[in-house]
PDB file of N, CA and C in Angstrom:
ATOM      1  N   UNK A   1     -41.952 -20.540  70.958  1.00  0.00           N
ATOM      2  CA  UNK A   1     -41.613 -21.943  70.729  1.00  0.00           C
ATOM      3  C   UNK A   1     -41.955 -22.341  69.308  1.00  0.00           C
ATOM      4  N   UNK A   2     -41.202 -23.414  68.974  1.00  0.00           N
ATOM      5  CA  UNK A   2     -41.427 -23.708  67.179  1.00  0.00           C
ATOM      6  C   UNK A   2     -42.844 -24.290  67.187  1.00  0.00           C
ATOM      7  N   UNK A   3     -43.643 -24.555  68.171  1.00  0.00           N
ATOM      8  CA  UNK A   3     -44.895 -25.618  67.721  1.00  0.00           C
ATOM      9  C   UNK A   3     -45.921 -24.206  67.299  1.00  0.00           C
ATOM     10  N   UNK A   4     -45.874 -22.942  67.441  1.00  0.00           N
ATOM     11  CA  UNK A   4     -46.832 -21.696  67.620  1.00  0.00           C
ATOM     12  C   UNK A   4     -46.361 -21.685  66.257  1.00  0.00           C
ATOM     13  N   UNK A   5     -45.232 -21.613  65.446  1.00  0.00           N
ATOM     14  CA  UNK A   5     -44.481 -20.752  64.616  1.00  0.00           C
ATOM     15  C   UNK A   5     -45.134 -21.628  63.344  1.00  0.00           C
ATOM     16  N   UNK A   6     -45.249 -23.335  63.987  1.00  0.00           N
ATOM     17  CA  UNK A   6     -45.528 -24.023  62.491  1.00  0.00           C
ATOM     18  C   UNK A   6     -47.332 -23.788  62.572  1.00  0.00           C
ATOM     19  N   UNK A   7     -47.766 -23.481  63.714  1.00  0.00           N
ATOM     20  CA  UNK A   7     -49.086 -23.266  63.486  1.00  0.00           C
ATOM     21  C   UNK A   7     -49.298 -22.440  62.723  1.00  0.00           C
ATOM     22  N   UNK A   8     -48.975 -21.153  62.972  1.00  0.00           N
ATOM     23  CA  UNK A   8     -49.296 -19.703  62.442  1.00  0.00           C
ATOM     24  C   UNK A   8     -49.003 -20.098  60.434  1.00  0.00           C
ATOM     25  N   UNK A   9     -48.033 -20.922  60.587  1.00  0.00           N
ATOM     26  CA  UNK A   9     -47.534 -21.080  58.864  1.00  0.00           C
ATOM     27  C   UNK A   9     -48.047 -21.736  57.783  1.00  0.00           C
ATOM     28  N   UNK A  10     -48.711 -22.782  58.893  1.00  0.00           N
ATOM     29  CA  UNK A  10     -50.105 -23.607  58.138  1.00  0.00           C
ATOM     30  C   UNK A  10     -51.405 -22.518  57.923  1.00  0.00           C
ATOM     31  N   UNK A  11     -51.939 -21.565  58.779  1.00  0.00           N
ATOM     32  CA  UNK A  11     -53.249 -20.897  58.828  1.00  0.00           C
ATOM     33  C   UNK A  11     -52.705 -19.507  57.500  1.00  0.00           C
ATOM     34  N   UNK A  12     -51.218 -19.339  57.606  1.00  0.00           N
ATOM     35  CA  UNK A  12     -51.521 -18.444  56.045  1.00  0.00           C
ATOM     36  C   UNK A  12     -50.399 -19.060  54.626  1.00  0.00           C
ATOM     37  N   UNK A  13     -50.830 -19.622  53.905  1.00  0.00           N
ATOM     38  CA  UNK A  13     -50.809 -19.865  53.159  1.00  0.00           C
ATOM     39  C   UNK A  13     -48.993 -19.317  52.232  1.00  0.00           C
ATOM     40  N   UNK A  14     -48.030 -20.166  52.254  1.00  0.00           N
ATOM     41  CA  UNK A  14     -47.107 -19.163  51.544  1.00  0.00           C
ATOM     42  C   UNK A  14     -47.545 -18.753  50.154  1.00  0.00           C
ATOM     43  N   UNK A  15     -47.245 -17.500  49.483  1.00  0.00           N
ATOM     44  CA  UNK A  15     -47.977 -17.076  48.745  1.00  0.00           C
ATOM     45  C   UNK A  15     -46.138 -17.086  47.596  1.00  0.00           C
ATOM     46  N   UNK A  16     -46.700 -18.105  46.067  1.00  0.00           N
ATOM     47  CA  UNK A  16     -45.447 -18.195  45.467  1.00  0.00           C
ATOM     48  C   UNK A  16     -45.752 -16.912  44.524  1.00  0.00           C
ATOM     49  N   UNK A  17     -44.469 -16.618  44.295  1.00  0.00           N
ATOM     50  CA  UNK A  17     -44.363 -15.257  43.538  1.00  0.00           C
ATOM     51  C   UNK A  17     -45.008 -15.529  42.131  1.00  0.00           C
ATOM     52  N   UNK A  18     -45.176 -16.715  41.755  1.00  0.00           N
ATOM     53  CA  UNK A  18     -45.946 -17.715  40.834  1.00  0.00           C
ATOM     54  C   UNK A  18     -47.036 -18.346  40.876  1.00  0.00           C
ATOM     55  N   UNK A  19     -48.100 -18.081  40.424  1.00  0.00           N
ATOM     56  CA  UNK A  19     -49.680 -18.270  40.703  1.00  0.00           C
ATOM     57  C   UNK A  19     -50.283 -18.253  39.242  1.00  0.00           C
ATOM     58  N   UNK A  20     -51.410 -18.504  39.430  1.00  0.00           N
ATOM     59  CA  UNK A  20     -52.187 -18.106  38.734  1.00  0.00           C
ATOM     60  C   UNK A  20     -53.671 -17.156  39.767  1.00  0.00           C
ATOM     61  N   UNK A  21     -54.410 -15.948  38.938  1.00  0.00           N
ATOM     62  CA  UNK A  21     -55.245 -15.757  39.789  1.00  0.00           C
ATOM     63  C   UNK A  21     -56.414 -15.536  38.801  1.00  0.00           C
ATOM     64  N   UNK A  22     -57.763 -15.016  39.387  1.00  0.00           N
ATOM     65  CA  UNK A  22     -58.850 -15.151  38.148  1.00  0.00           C
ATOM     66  C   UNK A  22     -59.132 -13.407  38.411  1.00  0.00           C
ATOM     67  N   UNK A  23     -58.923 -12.932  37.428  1.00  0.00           N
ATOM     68  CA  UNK A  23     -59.301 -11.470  36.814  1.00  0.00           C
ATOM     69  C   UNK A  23     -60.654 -11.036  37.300  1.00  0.00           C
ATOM     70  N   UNK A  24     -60.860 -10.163  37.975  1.00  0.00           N
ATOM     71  CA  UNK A  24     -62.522  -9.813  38.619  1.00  0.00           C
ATOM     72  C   UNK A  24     -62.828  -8.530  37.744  1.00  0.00           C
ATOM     73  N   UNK A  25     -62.150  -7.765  37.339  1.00  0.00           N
ATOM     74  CA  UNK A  25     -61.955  -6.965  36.733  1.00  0.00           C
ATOM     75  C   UNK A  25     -60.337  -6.196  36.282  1.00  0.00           C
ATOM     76  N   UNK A  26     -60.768  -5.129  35.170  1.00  0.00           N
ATOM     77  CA  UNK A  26     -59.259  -5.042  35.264  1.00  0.00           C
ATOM     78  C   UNK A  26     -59.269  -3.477  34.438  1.00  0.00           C
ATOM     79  N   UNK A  27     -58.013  -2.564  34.524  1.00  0.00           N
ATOM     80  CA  UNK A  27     -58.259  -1.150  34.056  1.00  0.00           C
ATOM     81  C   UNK A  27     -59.446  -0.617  34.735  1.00  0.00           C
ATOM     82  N   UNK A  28     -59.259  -0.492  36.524  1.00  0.00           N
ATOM     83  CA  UNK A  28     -60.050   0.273  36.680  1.00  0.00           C
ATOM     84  C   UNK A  28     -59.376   1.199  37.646  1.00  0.00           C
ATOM     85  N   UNK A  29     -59.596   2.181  38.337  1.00  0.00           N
ATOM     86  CA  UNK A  29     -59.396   3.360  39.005  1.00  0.00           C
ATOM     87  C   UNK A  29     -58.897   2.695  40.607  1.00  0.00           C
ATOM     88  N   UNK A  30     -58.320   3.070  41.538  1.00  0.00           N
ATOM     89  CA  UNK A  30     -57.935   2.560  42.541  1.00  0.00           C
ATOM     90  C   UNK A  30     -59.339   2.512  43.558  1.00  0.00           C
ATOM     91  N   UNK A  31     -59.850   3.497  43.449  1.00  0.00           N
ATOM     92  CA  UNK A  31     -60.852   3.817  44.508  1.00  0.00           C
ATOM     93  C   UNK A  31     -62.312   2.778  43.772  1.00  0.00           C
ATOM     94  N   UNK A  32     -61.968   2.745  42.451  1.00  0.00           N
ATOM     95  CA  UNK A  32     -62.989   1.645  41.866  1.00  0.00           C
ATOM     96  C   UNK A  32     -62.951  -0.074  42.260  1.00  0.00           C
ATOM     97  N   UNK A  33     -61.651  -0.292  41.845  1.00  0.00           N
ATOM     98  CA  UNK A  33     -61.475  -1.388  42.668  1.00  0.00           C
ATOM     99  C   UNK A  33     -61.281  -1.896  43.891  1.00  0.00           C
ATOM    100  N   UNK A  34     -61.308  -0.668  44.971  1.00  0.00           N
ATOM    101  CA  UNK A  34     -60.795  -1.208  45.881  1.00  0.00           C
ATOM    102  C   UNK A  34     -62.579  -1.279  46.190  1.00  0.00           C
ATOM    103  N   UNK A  35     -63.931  -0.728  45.646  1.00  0.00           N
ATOM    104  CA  UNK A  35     -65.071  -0.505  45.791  1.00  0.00           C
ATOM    105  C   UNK A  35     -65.394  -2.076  45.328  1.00  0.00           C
ATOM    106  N   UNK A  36     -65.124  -2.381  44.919  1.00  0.00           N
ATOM    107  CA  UNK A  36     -65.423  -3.626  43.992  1.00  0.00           C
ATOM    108  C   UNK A  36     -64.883  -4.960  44.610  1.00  0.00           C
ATOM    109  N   UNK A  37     -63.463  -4.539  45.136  1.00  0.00           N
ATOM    110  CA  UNK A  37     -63.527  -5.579  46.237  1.00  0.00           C
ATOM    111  C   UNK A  37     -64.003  -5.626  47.688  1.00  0.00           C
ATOM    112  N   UNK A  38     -64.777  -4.697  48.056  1.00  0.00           N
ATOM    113  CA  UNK A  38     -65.644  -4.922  49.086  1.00  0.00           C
ATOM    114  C   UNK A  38     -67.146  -5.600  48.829  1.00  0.00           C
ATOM    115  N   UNK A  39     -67.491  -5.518  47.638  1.00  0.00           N
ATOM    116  CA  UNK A  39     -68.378  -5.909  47.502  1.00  0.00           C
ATOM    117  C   UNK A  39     -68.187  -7.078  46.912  1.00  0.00           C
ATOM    118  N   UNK A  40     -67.396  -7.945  46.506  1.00  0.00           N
ATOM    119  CA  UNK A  40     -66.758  -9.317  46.162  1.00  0.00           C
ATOM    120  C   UNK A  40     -66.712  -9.819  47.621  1.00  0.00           C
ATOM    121  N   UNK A  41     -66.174  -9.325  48.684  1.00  0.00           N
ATOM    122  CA  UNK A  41     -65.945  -9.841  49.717  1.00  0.00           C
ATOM    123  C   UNK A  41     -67.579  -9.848  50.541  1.00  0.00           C
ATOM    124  N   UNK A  42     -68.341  -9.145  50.487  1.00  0.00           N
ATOM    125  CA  UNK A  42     -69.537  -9.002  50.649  1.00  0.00           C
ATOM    126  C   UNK A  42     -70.269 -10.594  50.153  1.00  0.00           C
ATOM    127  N   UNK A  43     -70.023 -10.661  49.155  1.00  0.00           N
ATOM    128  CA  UNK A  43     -70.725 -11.622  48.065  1.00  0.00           C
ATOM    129  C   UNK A  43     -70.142 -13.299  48.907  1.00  0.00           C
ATOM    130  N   UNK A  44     -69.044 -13.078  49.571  1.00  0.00           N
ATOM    131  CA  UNK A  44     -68.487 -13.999  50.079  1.00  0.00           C
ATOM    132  C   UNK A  44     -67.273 -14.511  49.582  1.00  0.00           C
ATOM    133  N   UNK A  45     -66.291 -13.763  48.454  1.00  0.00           N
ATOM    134  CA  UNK A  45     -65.442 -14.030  47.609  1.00  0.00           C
ATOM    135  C   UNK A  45     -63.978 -13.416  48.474  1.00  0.00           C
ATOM    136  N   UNK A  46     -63.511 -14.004  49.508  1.00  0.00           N
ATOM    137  CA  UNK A  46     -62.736 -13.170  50.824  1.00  0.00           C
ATOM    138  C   UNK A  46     -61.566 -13.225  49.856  1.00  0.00           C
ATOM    139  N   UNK A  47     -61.110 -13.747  49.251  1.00  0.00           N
ATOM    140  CA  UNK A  47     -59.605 -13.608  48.758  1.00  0.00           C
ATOM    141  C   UNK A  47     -59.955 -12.335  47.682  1.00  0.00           C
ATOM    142  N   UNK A  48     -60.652 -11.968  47.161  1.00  0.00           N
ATOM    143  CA  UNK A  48     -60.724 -10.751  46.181  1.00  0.00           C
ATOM    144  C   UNK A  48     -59.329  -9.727  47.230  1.00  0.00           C
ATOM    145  N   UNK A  49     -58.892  -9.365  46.005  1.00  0.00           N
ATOM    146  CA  UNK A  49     -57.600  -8.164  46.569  1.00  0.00           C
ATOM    147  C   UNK A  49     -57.618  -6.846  44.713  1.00  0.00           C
ATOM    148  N   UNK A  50     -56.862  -6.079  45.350  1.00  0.00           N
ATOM    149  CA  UNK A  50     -56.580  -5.196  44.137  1.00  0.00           C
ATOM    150  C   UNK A  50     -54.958  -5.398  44.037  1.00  0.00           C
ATOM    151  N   UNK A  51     -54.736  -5.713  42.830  1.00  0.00           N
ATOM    152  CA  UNK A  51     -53.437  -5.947  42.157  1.00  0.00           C
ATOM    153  C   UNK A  51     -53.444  -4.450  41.516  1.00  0.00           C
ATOM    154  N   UNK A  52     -52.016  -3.970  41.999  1.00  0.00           N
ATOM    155  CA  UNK A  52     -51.379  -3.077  40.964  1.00  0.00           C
ATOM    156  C   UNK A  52     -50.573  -3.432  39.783  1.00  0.00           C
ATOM    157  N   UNK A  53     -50.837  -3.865  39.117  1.00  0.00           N
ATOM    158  CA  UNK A  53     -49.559  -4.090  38.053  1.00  0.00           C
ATOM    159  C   UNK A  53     -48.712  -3.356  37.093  1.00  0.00           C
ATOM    160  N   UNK A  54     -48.087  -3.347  35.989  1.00  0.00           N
ATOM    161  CA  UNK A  54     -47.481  -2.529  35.396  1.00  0.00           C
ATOM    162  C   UNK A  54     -48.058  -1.976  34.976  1.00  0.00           C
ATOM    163  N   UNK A  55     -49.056  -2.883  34.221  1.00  0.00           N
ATOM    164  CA  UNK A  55     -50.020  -2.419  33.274  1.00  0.00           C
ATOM    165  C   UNK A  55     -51.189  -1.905  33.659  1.00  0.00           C
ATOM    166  N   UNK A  56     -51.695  -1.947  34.879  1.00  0.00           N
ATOM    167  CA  UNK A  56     -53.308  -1.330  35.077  1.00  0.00           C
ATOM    168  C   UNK A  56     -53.702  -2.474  36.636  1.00  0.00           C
ATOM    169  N   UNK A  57     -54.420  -1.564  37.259  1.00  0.00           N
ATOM    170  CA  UNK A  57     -54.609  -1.667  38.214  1.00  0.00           C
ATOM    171  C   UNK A  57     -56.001  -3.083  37.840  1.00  0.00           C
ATOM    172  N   UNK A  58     -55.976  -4.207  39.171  1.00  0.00           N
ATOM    173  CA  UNK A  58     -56.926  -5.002  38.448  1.00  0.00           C
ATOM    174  C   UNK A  58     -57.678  -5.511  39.944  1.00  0.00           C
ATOM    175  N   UNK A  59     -58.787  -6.750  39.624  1.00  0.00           N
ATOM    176  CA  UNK A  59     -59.141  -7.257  41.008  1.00  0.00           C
ATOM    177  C   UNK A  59     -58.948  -8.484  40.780  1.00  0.00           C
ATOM    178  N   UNK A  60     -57.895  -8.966  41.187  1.00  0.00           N
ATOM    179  CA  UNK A  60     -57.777 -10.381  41.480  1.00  0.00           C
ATOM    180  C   UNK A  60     -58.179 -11.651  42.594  1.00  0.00           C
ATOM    181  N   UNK A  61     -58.757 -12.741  42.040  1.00  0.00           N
ATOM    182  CA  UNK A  61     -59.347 -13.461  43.372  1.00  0.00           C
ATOM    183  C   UNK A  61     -58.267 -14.927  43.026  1.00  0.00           C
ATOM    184  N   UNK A  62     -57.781 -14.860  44.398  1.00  0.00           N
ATOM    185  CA  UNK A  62     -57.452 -16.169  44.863  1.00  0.00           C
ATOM    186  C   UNK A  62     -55.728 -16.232  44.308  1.00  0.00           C
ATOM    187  N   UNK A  63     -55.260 -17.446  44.764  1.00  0.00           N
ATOM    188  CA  UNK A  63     -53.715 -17.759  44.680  1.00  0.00           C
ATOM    189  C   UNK A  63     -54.100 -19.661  44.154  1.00  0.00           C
ATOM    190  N   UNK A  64     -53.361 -19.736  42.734  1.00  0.00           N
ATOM    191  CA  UNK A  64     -53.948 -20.717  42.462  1.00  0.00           C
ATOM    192  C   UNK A  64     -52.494 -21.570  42.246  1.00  0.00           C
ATOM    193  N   UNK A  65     -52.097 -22.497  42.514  1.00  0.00           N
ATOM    194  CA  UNK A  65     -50.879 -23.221  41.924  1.00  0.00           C
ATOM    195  C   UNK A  65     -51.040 -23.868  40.436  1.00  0.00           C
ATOM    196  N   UNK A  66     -51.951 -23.892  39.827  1.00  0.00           N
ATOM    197  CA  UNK A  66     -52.058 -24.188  38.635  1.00  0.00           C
ATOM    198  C   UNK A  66     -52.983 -23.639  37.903  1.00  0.00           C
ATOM    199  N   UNK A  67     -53.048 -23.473  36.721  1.00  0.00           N
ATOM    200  CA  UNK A  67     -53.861 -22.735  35.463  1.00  0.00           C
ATOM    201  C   UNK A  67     -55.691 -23.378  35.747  1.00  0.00           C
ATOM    202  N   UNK A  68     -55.437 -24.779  36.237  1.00  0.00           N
ATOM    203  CA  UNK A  68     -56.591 -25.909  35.592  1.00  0.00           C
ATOM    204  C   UNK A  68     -57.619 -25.361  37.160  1.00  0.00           C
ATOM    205  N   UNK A  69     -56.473 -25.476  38.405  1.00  0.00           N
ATOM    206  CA  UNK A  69     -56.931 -25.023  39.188  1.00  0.00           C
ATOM    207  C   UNK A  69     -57.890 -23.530  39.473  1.00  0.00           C
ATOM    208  N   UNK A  70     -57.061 -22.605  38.653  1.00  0.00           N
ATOM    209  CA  UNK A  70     -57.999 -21.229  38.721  1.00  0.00           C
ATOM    210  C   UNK A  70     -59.049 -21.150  37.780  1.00  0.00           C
ATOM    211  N   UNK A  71     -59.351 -21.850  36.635  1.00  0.00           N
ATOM    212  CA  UNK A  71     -60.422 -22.582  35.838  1.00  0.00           C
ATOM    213  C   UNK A  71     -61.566 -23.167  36.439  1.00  0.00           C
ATOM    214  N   UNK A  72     -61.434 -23.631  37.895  1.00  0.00           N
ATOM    215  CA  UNK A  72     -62.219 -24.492  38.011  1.00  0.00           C
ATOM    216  C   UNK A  72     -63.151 -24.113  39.034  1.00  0.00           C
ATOM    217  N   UNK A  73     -62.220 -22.900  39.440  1.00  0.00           N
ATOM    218  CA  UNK A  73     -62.661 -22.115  40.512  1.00  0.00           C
ATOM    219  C   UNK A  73     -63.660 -21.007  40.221  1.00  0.00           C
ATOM    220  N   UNK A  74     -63.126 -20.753  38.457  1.00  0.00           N
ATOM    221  CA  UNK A  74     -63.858 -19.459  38.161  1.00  0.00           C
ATOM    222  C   UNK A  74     -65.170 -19.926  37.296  1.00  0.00           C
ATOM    223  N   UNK A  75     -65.242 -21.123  37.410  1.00  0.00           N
ATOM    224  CA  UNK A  75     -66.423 -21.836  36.626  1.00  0.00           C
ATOM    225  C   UNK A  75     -67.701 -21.626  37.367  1.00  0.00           C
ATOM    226  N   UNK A  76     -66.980 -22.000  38.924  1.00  0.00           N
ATOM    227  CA  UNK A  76     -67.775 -22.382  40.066  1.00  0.00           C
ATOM    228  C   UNK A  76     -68.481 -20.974  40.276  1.00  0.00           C
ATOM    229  N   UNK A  77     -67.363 -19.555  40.024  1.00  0.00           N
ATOM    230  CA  UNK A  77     -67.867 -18.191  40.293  1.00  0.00           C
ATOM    231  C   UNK A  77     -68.855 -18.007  39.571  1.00  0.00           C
ATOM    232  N   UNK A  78     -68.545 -18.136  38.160  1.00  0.00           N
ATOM    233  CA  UNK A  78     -69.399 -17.959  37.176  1.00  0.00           C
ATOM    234  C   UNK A  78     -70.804 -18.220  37.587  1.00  0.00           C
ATOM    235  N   UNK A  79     -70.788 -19.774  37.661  1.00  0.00           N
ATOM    236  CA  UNK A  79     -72.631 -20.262  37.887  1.00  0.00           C
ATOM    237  C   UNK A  79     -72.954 -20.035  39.385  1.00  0.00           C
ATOM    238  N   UNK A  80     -72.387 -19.492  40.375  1.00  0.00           N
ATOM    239  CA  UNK A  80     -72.519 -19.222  41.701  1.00  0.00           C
ATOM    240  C   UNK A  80     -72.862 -18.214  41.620  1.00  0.00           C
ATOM    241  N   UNK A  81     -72.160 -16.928  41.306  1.00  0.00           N
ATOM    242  CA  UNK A  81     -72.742 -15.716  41.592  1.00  0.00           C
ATOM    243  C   UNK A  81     -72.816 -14.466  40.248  1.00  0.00           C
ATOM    244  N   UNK A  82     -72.818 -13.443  40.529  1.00  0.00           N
ATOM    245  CA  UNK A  82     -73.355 -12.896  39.412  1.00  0.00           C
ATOM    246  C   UNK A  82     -72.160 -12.111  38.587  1.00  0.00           C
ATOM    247  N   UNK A  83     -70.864 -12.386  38.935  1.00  0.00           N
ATOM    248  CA  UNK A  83     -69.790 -12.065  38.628  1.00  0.00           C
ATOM    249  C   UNK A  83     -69.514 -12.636  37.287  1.00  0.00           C
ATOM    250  N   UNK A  84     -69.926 -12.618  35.963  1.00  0.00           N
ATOM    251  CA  UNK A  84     -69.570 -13.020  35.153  1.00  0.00           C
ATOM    252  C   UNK A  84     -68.138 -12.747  33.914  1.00  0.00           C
ATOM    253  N   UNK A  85     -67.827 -11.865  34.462  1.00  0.00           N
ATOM    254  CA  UNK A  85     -66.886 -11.249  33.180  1.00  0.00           C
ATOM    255  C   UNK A  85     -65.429 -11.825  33.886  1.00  0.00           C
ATOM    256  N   UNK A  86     -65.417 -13.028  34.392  1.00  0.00           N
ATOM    257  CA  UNK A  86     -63.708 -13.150  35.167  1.00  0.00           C
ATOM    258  C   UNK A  86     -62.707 -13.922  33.745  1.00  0.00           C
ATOM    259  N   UNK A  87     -61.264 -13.911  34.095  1.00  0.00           N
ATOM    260  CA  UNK A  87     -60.563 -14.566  33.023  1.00  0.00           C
ATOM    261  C   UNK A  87     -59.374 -14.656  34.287  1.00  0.00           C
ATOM    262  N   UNK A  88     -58.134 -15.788  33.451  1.00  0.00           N
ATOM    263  CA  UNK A  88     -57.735 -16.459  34.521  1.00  0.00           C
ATOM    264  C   UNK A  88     -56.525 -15.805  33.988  1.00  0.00           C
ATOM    265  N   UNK A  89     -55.632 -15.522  34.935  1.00  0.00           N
ATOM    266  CA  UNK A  89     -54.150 -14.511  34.370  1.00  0.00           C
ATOM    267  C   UNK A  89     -53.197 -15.597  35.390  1.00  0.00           C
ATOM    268  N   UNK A  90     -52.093 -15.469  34.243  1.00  0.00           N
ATOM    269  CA  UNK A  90     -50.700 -15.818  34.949  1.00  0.00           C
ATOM    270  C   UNK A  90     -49.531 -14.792  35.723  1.00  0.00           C
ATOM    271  N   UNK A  91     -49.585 -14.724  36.856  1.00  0.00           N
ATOM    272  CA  UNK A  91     -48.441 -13.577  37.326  1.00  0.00           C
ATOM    273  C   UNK A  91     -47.659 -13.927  37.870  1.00  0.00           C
ATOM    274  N   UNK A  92     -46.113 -13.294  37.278  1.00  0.00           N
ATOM    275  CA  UNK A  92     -44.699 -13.660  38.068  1.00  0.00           C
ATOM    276  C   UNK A  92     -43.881 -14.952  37.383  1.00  0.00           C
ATOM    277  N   UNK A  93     -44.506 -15.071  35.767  1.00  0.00           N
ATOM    278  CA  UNK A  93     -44.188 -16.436  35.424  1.00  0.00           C
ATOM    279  C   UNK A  93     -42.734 -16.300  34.994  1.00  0.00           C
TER     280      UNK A  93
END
């Protein structure tokens, strides 16, 4: 029935091919990052994922609809936890 279908669509998020996300790291080995996002997710950081890109494999956290938005988020990372080296990337622009 459609009332299950709009539930399920609200609980995940459509994801635009256009984001911004915040860099957790980046140029690292597959088995490195995918190490790195368990322990991001550990830390409590659940959206951490490993991006393949053209250019080099990276760890990206979060799906941001705006630039100001993934800024504000990675401020919060910054003085929250011990993740300091993040930068905010545009993908799919």
């Amino acid at each position: 029935s459609q009332v299950s279908d709009v539930k399920s669509q609200q609980t995940t998020p459509t994801i635009s091919s256009h984001y911004w996300a915040i860099v957790m790291a980046s140029h690292v080995t597959e088995s490195n990052a995918r190490a790195f996002v368990h322990q991001l997710h550990k830390s409590g950081l659940t959206d951490a994922r490993v991006y393949e890109g053209s250019e080099s494999i990276k760890v990206l956290y979060g799906y941001f609809s705006s630039q100001k938005e993934a800024y504000e988020k990675m401020k919060f990372i910054n003085k929250t936890t011990e993740f300091k080296e993040a930068w905010v990337i545009e993908i799919g622009k």
